[in-house]
C-alpha atoms as a PDB file:
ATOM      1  CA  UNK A   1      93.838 128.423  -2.103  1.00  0.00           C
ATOM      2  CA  UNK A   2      96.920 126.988  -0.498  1.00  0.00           C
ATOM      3  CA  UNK A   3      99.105 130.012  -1.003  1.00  0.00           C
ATOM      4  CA  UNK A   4      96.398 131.868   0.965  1.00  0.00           C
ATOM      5  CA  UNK A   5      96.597 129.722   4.088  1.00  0.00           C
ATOM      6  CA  UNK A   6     100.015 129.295   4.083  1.00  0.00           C
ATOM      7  CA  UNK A   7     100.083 132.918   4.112  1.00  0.00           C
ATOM      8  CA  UNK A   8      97.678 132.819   7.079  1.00  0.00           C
ATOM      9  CA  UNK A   9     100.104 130.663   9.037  1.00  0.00           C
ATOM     10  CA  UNK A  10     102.207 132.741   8.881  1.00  0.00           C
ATOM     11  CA  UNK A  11     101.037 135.517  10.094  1.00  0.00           C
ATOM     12  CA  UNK A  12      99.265 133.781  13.003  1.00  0.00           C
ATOM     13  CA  UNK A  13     103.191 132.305  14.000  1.00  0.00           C
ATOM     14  CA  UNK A  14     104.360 136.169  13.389  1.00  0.00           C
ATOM     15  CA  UNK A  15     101.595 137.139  15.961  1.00  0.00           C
ATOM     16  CA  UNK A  16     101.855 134.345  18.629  1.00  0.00           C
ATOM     17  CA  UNK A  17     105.721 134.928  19.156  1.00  0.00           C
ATOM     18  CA  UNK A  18     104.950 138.823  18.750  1.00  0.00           C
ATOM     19  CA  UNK A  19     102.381 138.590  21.510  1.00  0.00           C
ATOM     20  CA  UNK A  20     104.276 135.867  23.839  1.00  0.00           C
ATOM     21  CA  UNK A  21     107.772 138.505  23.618  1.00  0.00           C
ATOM     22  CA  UNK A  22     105.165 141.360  24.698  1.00  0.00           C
ATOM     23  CA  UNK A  23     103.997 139.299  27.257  1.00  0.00           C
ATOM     24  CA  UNK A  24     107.211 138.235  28.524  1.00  0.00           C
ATOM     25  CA  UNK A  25     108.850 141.481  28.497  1.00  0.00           C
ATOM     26  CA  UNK A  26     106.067 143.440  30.384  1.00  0.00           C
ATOM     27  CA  UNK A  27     105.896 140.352  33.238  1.00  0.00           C
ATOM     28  CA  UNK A  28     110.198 140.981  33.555  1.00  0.00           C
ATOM     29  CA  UNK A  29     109.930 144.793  33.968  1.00  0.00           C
ATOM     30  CA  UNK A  30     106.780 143.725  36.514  1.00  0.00           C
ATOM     31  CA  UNK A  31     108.734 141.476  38.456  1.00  0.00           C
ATOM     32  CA  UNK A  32     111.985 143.808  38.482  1.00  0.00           C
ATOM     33  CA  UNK A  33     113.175 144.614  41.885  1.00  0.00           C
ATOM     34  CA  UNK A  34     112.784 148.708  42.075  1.00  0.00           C
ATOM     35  CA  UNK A  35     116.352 150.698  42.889  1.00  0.00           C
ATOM     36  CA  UNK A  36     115.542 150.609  46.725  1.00  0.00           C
ATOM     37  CA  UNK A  37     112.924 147.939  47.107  1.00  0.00           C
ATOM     38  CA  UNK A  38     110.135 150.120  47.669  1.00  0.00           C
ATOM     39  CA  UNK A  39     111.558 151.257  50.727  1.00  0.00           C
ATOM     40  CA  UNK A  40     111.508 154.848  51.565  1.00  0.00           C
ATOM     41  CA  UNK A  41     114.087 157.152  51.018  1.00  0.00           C
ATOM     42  CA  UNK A  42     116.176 159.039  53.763  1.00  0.00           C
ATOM     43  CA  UNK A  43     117.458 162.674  52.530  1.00  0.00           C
ATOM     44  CA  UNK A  44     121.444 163.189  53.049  1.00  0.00           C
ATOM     45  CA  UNK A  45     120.940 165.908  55.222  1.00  0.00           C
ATOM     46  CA  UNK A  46     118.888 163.221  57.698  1.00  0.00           C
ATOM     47  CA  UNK A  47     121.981 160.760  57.191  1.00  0.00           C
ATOM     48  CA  UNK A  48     124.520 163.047  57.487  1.00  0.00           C
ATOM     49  CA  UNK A  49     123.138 164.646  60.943  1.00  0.00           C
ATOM     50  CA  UNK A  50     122.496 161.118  62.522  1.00  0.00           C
ATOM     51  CA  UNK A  51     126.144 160.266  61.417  1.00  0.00           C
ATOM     52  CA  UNK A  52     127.267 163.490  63.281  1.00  0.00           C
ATOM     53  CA  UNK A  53     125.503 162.108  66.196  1.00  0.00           C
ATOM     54  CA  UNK A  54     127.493 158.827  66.254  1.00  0.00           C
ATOM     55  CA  UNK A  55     130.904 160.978  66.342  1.00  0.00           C
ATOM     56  CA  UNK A  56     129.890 163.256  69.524  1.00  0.00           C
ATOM     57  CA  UNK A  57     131.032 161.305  72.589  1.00  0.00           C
ATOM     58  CA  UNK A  58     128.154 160.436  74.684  1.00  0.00           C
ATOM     59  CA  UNK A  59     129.661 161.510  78.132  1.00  0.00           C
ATOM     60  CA  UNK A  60     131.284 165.358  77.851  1.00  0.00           C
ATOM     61  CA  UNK A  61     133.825 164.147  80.874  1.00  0.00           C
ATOM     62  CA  UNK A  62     137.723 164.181  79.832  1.00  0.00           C
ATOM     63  CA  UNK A  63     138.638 160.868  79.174  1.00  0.00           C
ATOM     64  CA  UNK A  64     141.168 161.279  82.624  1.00  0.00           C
ATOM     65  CA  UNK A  65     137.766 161.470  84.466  1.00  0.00           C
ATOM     66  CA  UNK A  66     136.217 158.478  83.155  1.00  0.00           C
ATOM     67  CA  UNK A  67     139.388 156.482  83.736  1.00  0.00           C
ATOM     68  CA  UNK A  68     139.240 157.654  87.565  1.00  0.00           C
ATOM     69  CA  UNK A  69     135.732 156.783  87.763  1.00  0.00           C
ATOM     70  CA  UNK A  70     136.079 153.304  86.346  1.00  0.00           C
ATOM     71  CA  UNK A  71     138.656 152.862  88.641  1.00  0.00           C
ATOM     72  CA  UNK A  72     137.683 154.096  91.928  1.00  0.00           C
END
């Protein structure tokens, strides 16, 4: 009779840490911060254009003319 619940231990223990490593491992890959933070992504051909954007001067004057008017 004490084989059996030495036996049953056992297998209890084998569950317990079994189930507290499932539980563990499914609340990381819960609490794991997403590539991105759930934020929403922007295509490259969205980037690249407002990049573009940037790079074209704001005023078309020569830069002569914009010295001249700062200056007069």
């Amino acid at each position: 009779m004490d084989a059996v619940r030495r036996e049953k231990g056992r297998m209890r223990s084998y569950l317990l840490v079994a189930l507290k490593n499932f539980l563990g491992k499914a609340h990381r890959r819960i609490m794991a911060v997403k590539r991105g933070g759930g934020r929403p992504l922007v295509p490259l051909d969205e980037l690249l254009a407002r990049e573009r954007a940037d790079q074209e001067p704001a005023d078309h004057l020569t830069a002569d003319r914009i010295y001249e008017r700062r200056w007069h």
